[in-house]
Protein backbone atom coordinates (compact mmCIF):
# COMPACT_ATOMS: atom_id res chain seq x y z
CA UNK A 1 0.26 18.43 10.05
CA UNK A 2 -3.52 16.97 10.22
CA UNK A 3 -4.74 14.07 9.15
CA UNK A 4 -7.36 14.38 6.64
CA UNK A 5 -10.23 12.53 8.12
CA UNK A 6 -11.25 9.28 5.96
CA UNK A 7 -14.87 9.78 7.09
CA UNK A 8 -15.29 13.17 5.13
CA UNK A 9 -14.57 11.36 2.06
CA UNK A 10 -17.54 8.21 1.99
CA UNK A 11 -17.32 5.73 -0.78
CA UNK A 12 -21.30 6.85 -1.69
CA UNK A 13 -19.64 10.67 -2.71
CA UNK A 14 -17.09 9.69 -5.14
CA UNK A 15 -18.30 5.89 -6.79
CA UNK A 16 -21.38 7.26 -8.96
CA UNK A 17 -17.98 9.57 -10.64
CA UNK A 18 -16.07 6.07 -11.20
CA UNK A 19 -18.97 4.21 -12.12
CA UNK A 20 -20.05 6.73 -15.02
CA UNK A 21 -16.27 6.80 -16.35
CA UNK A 22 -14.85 3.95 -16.04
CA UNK A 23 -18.25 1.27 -16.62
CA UNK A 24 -15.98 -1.30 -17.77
CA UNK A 25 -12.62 -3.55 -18.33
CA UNK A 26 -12.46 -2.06 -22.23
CA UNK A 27 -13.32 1.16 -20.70
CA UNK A 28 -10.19 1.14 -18.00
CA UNK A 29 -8.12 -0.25 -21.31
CA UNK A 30 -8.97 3.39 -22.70
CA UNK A 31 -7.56 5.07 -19.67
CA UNK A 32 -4.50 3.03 -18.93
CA UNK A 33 -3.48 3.70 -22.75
CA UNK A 34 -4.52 7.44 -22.64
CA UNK A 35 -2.31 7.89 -19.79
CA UNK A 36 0.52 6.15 -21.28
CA UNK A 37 0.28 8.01 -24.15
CA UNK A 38 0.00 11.11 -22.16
CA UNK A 39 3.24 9.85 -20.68
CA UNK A 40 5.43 9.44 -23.65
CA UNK A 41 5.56 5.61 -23.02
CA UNK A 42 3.20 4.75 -26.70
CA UNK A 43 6.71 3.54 -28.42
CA UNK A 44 6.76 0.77 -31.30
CA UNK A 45 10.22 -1.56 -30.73
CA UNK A 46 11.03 0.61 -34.07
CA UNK A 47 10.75 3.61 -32.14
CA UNK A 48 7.70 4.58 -34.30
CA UNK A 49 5.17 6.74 -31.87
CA UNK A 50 2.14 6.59 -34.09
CA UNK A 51 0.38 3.34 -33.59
CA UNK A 52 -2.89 2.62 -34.21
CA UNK A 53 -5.84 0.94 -31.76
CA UNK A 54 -9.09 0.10 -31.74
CA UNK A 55 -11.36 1.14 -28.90
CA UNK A 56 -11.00 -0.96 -25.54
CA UNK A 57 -8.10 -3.04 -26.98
CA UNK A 58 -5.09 -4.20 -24.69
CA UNK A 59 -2.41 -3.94 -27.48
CA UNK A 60 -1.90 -1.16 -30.38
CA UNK A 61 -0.29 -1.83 -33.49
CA UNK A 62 2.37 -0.67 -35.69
CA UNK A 63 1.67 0.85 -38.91
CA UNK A 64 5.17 0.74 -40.42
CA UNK A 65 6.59 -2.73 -39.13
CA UNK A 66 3.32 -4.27 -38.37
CA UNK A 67 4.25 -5.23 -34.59
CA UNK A 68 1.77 -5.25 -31.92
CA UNK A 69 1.97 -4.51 -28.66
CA UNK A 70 0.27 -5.29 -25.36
CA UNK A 71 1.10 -1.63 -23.37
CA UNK A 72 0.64 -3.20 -19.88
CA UNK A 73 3.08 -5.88 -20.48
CA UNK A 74 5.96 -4.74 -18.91
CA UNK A 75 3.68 -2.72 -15.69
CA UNK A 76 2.38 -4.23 -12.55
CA UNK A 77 -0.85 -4.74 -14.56
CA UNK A 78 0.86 -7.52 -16.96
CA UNK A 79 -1.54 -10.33 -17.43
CA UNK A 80 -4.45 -8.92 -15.48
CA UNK A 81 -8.21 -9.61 -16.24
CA UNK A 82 -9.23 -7.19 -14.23
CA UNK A 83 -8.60 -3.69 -15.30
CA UNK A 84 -11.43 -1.84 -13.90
CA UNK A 85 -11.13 -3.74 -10.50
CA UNK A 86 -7.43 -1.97 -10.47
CA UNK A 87 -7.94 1.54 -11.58
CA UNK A 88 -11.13 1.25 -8.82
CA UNK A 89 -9.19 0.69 -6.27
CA UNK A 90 -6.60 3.37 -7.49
CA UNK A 91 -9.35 5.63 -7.72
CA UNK A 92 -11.03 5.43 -4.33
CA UNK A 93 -6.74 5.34 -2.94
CA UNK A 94 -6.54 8.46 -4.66
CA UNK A 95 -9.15 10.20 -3.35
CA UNK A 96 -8.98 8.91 0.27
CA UNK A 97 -11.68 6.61 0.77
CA UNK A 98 -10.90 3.38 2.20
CA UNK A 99 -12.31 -0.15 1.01
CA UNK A 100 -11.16 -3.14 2.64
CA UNK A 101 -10.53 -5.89 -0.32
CA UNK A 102 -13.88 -7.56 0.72
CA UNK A 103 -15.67 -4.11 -0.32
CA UNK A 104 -13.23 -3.92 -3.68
CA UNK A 105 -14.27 -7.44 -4.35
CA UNK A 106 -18.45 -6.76 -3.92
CA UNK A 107 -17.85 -3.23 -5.74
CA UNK A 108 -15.99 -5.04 -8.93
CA UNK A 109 -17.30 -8.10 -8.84
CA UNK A 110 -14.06 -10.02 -8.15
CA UNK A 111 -13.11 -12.60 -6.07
CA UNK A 112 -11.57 -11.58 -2.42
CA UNK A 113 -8.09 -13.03 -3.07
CA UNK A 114 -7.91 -11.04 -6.39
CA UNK A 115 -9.11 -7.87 -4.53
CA UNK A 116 -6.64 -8.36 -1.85
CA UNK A 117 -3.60 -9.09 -4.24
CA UNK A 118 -4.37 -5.91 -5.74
CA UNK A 119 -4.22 -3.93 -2.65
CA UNK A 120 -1.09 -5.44 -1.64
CA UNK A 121 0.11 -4.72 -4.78
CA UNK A 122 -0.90 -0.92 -4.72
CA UNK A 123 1.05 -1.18 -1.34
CA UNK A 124 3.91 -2.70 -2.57
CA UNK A 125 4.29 0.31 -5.64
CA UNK A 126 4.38 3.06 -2.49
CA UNK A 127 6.58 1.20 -0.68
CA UNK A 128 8.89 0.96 -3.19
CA UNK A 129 8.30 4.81 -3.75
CA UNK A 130 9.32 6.44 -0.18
CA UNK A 131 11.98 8.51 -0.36
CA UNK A 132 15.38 6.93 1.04
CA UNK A 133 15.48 10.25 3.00
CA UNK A 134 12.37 9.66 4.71
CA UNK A 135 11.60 9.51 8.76
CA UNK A 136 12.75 5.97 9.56
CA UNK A 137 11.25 4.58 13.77
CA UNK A 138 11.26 0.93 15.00
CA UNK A 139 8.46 -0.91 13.89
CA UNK A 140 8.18 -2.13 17.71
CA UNK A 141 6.50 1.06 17.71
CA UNK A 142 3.37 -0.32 15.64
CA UNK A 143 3.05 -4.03 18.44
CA UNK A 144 -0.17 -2.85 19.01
CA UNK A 145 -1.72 -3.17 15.62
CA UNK A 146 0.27 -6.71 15.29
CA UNK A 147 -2.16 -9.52 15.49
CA UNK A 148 -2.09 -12.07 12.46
CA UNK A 149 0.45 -14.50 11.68
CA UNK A 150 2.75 -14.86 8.63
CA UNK A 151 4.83 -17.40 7.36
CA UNK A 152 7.57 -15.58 9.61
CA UNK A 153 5.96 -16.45 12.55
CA UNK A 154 7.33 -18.98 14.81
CA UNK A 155 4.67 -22.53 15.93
CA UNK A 156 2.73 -21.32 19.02
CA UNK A 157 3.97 -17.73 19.54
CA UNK A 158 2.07 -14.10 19.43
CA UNK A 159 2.44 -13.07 16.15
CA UNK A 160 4.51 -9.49 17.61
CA UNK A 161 7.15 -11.87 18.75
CA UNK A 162 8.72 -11.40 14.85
CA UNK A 163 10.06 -8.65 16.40
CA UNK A 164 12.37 -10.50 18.60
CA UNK A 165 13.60 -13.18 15.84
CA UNK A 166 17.26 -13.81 15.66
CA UNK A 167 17.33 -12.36 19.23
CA UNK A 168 19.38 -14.86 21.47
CA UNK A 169 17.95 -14.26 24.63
CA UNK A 170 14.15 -14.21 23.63
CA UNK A 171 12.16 -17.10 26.17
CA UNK A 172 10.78 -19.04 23.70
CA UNK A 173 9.51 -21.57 26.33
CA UNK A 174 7.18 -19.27 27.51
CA UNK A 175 3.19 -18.88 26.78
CA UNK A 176 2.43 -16.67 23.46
CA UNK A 177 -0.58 -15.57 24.74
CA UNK A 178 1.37 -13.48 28.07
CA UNK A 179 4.25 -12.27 25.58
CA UNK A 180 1.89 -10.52 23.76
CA UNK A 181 -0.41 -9.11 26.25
CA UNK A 182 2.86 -7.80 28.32
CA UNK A 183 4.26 -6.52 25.10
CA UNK A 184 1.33 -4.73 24.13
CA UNK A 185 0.67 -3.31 27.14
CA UNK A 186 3.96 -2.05 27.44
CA UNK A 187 3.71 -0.48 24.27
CA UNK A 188 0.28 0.91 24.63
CA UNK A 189 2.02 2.40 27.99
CA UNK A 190 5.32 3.94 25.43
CA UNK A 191 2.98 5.65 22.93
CA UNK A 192 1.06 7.39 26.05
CA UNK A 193 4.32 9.16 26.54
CA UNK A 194 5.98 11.06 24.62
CA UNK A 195 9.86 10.52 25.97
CA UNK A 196 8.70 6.30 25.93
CA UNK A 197 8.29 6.31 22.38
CA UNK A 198 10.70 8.55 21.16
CA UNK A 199 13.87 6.28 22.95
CA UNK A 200 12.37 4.34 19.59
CA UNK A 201 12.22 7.14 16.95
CA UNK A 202 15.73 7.05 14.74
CA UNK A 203 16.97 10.57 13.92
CA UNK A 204 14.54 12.51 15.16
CA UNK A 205 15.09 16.55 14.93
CA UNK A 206 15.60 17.90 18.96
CA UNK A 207 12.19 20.45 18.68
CA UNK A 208 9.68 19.37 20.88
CA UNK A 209 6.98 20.04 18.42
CA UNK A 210 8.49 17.87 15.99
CA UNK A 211 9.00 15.55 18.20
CA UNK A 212 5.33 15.33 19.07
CA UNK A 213 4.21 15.21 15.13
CA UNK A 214 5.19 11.29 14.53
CA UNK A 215 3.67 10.00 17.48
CA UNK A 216 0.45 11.53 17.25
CA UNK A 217 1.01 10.15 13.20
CA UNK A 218 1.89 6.67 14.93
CA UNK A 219 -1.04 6.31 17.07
CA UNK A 220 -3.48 7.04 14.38
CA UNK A 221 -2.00 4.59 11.97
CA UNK A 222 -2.57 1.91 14.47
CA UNK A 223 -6.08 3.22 15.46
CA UNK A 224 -6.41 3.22 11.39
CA UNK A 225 -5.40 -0.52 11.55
CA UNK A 226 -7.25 -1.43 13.84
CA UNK A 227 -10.27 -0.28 12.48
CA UNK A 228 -10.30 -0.67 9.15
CA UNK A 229 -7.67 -4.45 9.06
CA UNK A 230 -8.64 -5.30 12.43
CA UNK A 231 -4.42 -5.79 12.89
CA UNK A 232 -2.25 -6.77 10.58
CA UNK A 233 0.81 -9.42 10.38
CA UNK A 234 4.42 -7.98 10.66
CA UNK A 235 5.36 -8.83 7.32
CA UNK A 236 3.67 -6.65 5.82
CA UNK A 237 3.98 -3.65 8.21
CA UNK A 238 5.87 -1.44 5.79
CA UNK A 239 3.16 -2.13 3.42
CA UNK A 240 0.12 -0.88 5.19
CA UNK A 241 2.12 1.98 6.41
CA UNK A 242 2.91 3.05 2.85
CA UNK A 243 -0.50 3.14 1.65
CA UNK A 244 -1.59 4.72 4.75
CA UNK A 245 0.84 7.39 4.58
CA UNK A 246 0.13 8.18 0.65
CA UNK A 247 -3.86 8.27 1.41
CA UNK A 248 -4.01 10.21 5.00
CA UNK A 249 -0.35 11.87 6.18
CA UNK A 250 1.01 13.97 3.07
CA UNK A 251 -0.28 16.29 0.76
CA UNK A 252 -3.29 15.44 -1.34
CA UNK A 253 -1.63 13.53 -4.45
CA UNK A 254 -2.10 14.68 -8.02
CA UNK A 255 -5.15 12.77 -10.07
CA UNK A 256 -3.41 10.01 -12.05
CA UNK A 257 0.14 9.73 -9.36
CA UNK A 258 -0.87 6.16 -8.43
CA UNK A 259 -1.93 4.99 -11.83
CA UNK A 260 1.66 6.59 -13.12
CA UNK A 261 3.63 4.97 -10.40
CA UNK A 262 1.65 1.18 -11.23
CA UNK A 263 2.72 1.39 -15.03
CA UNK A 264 6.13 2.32 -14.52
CA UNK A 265 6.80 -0.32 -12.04
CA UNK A 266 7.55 -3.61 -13.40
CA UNK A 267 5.32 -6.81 -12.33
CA UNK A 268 4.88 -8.18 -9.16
CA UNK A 269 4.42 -11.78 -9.18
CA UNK A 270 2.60 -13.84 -5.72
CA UNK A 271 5.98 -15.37 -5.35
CA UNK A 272 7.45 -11.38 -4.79
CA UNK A 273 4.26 -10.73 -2.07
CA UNK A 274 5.42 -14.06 -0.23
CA UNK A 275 9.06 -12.85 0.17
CA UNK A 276 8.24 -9.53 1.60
CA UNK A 277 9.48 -8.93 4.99
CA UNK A 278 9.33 -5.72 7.06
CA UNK A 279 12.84 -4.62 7.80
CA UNK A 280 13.34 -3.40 11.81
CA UNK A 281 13.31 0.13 10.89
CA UNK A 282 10.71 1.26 8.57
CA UNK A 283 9.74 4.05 6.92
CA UNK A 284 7.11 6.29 7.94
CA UNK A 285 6.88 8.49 4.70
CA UNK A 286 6.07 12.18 6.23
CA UNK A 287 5.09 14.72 3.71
C-alpha cells in the first residue's frame, strides 16, 4: 500500500471547481437536499415523498398535510449557519487536500473556532465509521506526535504522560519536561525498528511484509502531524487518525461518501467534542 502524496493534490487545483459550484450557503442548501433526495431520506412525517421547495431553502414543505421540514435537522449539520464552510471542507477531505482550520476559516470566511469545530466534527463522523474489525496498535505508538494538552492532562506534566494515567507506579514527582523527552526518544528509537514497535501492534498477521505495512503507515501519520497540526493532544488521537486514514491510507473514496456519512449521523453537540477521549488501543483504519 502507498500513500497518496497530499502534495500532488494543491488546494489551487481543485478550489476554482468548489468555488464555481458551490458560490454560496443557499447554494450548499441545494446540494445537501439533492443528495438527500438522491438518498431516499426526502420523507414528510406522513410518509408523503413529494414535497415541494423553493431554491436555496433549508426546509421543504408538504403538499398534502402542510408540514414543513428543516432536512438537516436531525444530521450533524442541525443548526448550522454555515453550510458552504462544511461541504468545503468535505470537499477538499474528499479529494485529499489538506487545510488546517485557519486556512478553512480564511477560505469561507468563518471564524477559526467554527472552522476547527467543523473539522473535529468531520473527524468525529470517521471515527465513528471504522470498522470494529479494523487493525487496532497502542496509541503509545503515536508519543511522538503528542505535544498539546487537554483537559485530561494532569498540572505540570508532558502532555504524553495521558498515556500512563491510572498507572500506579507512574513518578509523578518527577520533571515533565525529562518524561517527555525520555519518552519520546524512546519511541522515536521503537519506530526505527521494526521488532520495537511491533511488541506494540495488537493482532498483527506473522508475514513479515505485513508486518512492515503499519509501521511505515505509523511513521507517516506522525510526520503528517507534525507537519500539518504541529502535534496534537491525546484526546483526540483517534480523531486525527481517522481523518488521516480516510484522506491518505485507503482507497480513494466515492464523491459524496463524507457528505452521506455527515447527514446520516445524528448531531454532535461541543459538550460531545469535550467528552472525547482516546481509548489505549485505537484504530488505525487500513483499507
Amino acid at each position: 500500500m502507498q500513500i497518496e502524496n497530499s502534495e500532488n493534490v494543491r488546494l489551487k487545483d481543485v478550489w476554482p471547481e468548489f468555488e464555481r459550484t458551490v458560490p454560496t450557503d443557499a447554494a450548499a442548501a441545494d446540494v445537501i437536499f439533492q443528495t438527500l433526495e438522491r438518498e431516499g431520506k426526502i420523507v414528510c412525517r406522513c410518509s408523503n415523498t413529494r414535497v415541494e421547495r423553493a431554491p436555496g431553502a433549508r426546509t421543504y414543505k408538504c403538499p398534502q398535510c402542510k408540514y414543513a421540514t428543516w432536512f438537516t435537522a436531525n444530521t450533524v449539520l442541525k443548526r448550522t449557519t454555515n453550510l458552504r464552510a462544511w461541504l468545503a471542507a468535505i470537499y477538499l477531505k474528499q479529494n485529499r487536500v489538506v487545510v488546517t482550520p485557519a486556512q478553512l476559516a480564511r477560505l469561507t470566511d468563518i471564524s477559526q473556532t467554527g472552522a476547527y469545530e467543523i473539522h473535529t466534527k468531520l473527524n468525529l463522523v470517521l471515527a465513528s465509521h471504522i470498522n470494529e474489525n479494523a487493525l487496532k496498535v497502542s496509541s503509545e505508538l503515536f508519543a511522538a506526535a503528542i505535544c498539546k494538552r487537554s483537559r485530561e492532562t494532569q498540572a505540570r506534566l508532558h502532555p504524553v504522560t495521558e498515556e500512563f494515567t491510572g498507572q500506579q507506579n507512574y513518578p509523578t514527582d518527577i520533571d515533565s519536561s525529562e518524561v517527555g523527552t525520555d519518552f519520546m526518544r524512546k519511541e522515536n528509537d521503537e519506530l526505527s525498528t521494526a521488532g520495537g514497535a511491533i511488541e506494540l501492534v495488537d493482532d498483527l498477521a506473522a508475514s513479515a511484509s505485513q508486518k512492515f505495512l503499519p509501521i511505515r503507515l505509523i511513521i507517516a501519520t506522525i510526520g503528517f502531524i507534525k507537519r500539518y497540526c504541529h502535534g496534537i493532544s491525546r484526546k483526540y488521537l483517534q480523531l486525527y487518525l481517522a481523518g488521516f486514514c480516510f484522506q491518505f491510507a485507503g482507497t480513494r473514496p466515492g464523491p459524496d461518501t463524507l457528505l452521506t456519512a455527515c447527514l446520516g449521523h445524528p448531531p454532535i453537540s461541543y459538550s460531545d467534542i469535550l467528552a472525547y477521549v482516546t481509548a489505549a488501543l485505537v484504530q488505525f483504519p487500513l483499507a
